[in-house]
C-alpha atoms as a PDB file:
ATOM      1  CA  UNK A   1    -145.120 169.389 -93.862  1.00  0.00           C
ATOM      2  CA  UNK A   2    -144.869 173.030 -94.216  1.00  0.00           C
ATOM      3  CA  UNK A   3    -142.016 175.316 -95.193  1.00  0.00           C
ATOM      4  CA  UNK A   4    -141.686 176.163 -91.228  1.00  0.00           C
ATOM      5  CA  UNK A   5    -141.135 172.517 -90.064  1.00  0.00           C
ATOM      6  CA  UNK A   6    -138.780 172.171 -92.961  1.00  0.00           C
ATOM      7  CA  UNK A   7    -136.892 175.030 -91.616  1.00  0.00           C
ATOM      8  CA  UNK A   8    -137.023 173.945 -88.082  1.00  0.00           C
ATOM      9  CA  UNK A   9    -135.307 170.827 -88.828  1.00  0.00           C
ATOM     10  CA  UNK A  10    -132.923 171.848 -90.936  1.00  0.00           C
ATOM     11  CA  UNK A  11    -132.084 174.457 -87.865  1.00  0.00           C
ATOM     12  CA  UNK A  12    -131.915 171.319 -85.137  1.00  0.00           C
ATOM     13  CA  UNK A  13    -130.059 169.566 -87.643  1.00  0.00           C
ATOM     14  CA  UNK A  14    -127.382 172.286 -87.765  1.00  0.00           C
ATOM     15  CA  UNK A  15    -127.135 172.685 -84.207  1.00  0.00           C
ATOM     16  CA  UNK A  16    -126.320 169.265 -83.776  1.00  0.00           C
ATOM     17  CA  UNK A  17    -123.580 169.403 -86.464  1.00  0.00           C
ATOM     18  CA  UNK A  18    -122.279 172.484 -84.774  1.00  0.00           C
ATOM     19  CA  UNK A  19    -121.608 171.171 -81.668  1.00  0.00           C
ATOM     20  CA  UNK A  20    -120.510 167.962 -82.848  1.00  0.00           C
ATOM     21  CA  UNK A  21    -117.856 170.232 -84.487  1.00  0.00           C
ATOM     22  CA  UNK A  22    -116.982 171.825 -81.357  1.00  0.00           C
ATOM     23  CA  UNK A  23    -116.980 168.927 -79.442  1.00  0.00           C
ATOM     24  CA  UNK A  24    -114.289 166.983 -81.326  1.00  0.00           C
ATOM     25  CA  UNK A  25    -112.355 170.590 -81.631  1.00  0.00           C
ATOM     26  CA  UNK A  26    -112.363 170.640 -78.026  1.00  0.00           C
ATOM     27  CA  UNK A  27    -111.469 167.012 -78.051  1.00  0.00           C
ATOM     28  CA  UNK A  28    -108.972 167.250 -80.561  1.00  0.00           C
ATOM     29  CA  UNK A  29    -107.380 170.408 -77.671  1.00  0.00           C
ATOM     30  CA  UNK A  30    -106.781 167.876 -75.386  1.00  0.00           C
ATOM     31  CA  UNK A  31    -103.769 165.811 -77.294  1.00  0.00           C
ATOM     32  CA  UNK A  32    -100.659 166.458 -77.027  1.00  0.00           C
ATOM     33  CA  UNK A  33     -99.188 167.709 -80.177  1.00  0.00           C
ATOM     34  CA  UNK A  34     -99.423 164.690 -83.171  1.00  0.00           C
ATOM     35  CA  UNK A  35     -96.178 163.404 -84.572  1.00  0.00           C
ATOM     36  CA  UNK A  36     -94.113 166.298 -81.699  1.00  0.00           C
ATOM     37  CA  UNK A  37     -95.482 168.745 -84.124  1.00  0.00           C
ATOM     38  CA  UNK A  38     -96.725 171.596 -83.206  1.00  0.00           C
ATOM     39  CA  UNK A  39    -100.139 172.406 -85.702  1.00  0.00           C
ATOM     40  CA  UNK A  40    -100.283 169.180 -86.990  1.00  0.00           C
ATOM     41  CA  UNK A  41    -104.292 167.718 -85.977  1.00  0.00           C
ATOM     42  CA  UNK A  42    -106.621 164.927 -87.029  1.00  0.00           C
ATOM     43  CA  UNK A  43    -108.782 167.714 -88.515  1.00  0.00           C
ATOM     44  CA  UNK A  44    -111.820 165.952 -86.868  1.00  0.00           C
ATOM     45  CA  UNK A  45    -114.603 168.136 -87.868  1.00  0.00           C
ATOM     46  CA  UNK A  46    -113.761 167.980 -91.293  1.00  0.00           C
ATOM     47  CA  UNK A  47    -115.159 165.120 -91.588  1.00  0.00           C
ATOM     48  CA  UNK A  48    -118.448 167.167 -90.400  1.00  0.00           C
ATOM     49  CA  UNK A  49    -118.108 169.781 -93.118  1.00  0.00           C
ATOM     50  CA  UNK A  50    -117.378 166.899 -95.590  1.00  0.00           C
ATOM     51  CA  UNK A  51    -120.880 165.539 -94.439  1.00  0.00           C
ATOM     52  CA  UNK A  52    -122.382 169.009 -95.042  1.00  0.00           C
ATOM     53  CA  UNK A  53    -121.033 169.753 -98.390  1.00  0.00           C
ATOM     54  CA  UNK A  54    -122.427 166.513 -99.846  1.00  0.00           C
ATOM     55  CA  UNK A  55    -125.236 165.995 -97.811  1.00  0.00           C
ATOM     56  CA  UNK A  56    -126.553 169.633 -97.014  1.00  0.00           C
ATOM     57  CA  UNK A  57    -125.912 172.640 -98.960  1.00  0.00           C
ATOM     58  CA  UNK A  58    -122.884 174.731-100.056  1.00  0.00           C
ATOM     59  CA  UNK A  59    -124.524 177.896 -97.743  1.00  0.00           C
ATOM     60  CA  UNK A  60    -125.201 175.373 -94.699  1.00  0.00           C
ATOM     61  CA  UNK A  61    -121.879 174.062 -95.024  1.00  0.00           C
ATOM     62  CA  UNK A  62    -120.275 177.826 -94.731  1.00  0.00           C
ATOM     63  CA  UNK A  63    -122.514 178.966 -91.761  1.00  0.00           C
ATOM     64  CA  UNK A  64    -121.327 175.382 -90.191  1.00  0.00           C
ATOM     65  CA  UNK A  65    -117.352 176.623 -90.969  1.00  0.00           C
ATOM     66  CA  UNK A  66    -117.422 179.694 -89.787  1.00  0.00           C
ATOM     67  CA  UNK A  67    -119.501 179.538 -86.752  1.00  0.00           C
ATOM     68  CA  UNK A  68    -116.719 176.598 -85.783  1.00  0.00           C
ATOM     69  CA  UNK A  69    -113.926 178.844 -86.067  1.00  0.00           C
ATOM     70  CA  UNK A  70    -115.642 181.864 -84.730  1.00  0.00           C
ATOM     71  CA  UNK A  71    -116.390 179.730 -81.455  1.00  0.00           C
ATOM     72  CA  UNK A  72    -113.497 177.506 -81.316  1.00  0.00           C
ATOM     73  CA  UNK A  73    -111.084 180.559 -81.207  1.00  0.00           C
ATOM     74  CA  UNK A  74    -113.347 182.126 -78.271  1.00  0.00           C
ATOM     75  CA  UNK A  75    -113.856 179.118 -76.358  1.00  0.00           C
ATOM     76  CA  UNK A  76    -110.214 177.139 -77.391  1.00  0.00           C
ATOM     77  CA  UNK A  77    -107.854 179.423 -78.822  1.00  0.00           C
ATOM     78  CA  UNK A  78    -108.473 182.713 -78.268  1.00  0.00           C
ATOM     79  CA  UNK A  79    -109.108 185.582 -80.628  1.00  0.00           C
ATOM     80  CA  UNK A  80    -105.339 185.169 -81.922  1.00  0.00           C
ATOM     81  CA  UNK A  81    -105.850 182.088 -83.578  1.00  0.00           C
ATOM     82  CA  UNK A  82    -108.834 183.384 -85.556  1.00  0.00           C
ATOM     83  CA  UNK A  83    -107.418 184.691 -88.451  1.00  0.00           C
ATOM     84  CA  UNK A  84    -104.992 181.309 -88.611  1.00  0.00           C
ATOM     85  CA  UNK A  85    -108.493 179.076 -88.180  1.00  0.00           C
ATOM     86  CA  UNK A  86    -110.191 181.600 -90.955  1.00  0.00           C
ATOM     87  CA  UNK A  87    -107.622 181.344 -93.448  1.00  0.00           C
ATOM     88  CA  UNK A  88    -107.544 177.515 -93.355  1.00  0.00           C
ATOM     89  CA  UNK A  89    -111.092 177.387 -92.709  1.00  0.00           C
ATOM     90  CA  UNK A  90    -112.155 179.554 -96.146  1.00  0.00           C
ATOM     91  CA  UNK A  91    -109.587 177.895 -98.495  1.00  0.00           C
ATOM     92  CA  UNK A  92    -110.265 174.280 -97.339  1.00  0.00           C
ATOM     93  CA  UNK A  93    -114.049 174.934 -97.179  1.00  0.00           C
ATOM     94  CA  UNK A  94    -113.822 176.760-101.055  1.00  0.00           C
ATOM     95  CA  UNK A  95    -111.704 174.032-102.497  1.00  0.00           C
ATOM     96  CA  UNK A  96    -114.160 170.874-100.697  1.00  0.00           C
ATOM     97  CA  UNK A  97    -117.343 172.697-102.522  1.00  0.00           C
ATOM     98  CA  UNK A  98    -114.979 173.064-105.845  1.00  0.00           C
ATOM     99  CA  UNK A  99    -113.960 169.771-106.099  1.00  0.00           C
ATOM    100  CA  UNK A 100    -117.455 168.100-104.331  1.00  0.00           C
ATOM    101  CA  UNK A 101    -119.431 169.729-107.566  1.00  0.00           C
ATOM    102  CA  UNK A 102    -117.400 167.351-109.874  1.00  0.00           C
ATOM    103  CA  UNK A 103    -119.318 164.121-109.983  1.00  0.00           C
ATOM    104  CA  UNK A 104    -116.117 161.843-110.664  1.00  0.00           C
ATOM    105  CA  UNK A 105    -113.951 163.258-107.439  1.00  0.00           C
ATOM    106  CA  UNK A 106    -113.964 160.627-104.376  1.00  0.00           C
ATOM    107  CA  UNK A 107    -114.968 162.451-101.088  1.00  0.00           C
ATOM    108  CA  UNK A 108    -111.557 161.398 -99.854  1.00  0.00           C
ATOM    109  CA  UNK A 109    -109.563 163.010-102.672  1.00  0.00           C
ATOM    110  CA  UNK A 110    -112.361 166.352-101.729  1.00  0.00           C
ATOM    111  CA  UNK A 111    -111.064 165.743 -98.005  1.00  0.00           C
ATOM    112  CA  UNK A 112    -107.284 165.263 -98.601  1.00  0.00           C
ATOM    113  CA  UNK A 113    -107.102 168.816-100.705  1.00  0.00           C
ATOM    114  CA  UNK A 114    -109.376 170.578 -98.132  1.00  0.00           C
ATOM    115  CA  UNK A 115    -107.142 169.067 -95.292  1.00  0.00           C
ATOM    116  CA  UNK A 116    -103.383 170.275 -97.378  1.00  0.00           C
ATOM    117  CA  UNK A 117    -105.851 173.553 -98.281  1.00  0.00           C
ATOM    118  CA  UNK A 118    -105.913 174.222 -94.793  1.00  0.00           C
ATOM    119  CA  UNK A 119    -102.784 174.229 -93.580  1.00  0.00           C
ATOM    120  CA  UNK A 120    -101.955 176.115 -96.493  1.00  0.00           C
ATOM    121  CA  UNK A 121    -104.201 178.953 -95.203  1.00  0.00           C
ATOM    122  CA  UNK A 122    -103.112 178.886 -92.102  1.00  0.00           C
ATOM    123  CA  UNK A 123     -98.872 178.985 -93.152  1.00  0.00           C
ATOM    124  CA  UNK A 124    -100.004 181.894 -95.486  1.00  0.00           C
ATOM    125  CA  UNK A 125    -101.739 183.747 -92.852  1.00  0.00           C
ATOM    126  CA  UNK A 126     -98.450 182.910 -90.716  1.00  0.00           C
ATOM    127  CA  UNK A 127     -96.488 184.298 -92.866  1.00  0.00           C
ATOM    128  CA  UNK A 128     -98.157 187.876 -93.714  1.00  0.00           C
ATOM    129  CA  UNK A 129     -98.758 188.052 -89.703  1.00  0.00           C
ATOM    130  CA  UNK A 130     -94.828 186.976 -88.925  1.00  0.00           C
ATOM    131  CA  UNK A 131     -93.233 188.574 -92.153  1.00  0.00           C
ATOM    132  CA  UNK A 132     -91.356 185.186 -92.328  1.00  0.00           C
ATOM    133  CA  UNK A 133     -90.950 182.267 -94.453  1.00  0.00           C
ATOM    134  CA  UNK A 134     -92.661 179.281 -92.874  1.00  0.00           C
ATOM    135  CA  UNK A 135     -91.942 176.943 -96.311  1.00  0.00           C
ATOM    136  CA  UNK A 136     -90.261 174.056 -94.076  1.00  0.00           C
ATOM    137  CA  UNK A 137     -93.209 174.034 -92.021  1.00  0.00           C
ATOM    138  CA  UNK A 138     -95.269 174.156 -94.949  1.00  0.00           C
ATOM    139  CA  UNK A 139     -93.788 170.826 -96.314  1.00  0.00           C
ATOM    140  CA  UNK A 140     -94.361 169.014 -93.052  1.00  0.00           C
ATOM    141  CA  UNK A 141     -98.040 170.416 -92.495  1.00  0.00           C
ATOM    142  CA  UNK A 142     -98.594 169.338 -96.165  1.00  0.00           C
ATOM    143  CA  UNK A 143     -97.654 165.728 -95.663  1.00  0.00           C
ATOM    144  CA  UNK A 144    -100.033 165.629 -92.021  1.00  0.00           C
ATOM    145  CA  UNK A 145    -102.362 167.068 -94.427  1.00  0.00           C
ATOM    146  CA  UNK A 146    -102.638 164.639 -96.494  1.00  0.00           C
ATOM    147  CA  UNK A 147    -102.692 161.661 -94.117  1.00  0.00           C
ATOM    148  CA  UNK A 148    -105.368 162.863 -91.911  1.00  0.00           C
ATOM    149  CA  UNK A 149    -107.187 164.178 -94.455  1.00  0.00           C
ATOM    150  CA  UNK A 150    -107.510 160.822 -95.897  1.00  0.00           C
ATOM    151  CA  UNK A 151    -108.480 159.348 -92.876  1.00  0.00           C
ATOM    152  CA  UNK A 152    -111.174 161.951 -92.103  1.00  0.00           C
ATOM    153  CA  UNK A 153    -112.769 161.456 -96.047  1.00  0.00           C
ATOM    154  CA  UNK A 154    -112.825 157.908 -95.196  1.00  0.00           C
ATOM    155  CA  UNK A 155    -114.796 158.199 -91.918  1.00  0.00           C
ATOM    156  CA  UNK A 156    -116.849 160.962 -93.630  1.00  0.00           C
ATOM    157  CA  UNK A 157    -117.473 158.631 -96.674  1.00  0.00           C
ATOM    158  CA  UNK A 158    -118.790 155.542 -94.368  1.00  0.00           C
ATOM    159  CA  UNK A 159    -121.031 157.875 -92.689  1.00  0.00           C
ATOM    160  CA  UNK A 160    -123.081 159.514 -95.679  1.00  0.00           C
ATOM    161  CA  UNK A 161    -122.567 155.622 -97.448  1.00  0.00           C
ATOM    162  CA  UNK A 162    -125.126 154.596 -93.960  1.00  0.00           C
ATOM    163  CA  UNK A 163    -127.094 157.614 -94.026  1.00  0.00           C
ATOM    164  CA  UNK A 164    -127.522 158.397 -97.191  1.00  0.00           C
ATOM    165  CA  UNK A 165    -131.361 157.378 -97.411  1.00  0.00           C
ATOM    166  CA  UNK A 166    -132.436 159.952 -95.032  1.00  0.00           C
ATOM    167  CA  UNK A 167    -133.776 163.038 -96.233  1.00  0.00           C
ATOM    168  CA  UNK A 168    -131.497 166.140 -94.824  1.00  0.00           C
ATOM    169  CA  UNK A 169    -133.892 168.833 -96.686  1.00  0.00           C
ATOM    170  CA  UNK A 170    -131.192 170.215 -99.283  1.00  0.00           C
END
């Protein structure tokens, strides 16, 4: 196989990820707001960037992030909600490939901080846009955080646990 197949692949491969991530973002648009809270979501294609930091590459897995929140504020949210989605989407995404590089951290402890590292962006960003204190909110958004960030590590761990054997050309 030559490096241009390789590359081809790899290319399809991200494709697929990348509207997988859209999809559920779009999918994840349609419910009402979780727990009567505004902000709070499943996180759904975390679970996809979980997949790419330990089953891709570190740059794969950034092109993946912020081609999602480039397109999902277009298409979903507008361009206001970009800098929210790129503030969660940076800090979650740095602290998964932080913690992913040490061997002895579970996937779903990776996936709980990037889901509470997230809404952390986003509150921060909030709060140097608003010039106000969103620390209440914080403590809510940290809790939903944590929940659904466990949830999405587990579905992202059963995944790569059935597909690890195939080669993804890391």
């Amino acid at each position: 196989m030559n490096k241009q197949q390789i590359t081809t692949k790899q290319l399809a491969l991200c494709s697929v990820l990348l509207t997988l991530m859209l999809v559920l973002g779009w999918v994840e648009s349609l419910f009402p707001p979780l727990l009567g809270v505004p902000g709070i979501k499943l996180g759904l294609s975390n679970g996809v960037l979980i997949f790419a930091v330990y089953m891709l590459s570190l740059p794969t897995a950034w092109v993946l992030m912020l081609l999602k929140v480039v397109l999902s504020s277009l298409f979903l949210g507008g361009v206001a909600a970009l800098p929210y989605a790129l503030a969660g989407g940076v800090l979650s995404l740095a602290s998964m490939c932080l913690l992913s590089r040490m061997k002895w951290m579970h996937p779903v402890t990776v996936s709980i901080v990037g889901g509470v590292m997230h809404n952390v962006g986003q509150i921060v960003m909030a709060m140097i846009i608003l010039h106000t204190s969103q620390l209440a909110y914080m403590a809510v958004l940290m809790l939903s955080g944590i929940l659904f960030g466990a949830l999405t590590g587990v579905s992202a761990t059963l995944v790569m646990k059935h597909m690890k054997h195939i080669k993804w050309g890391k």
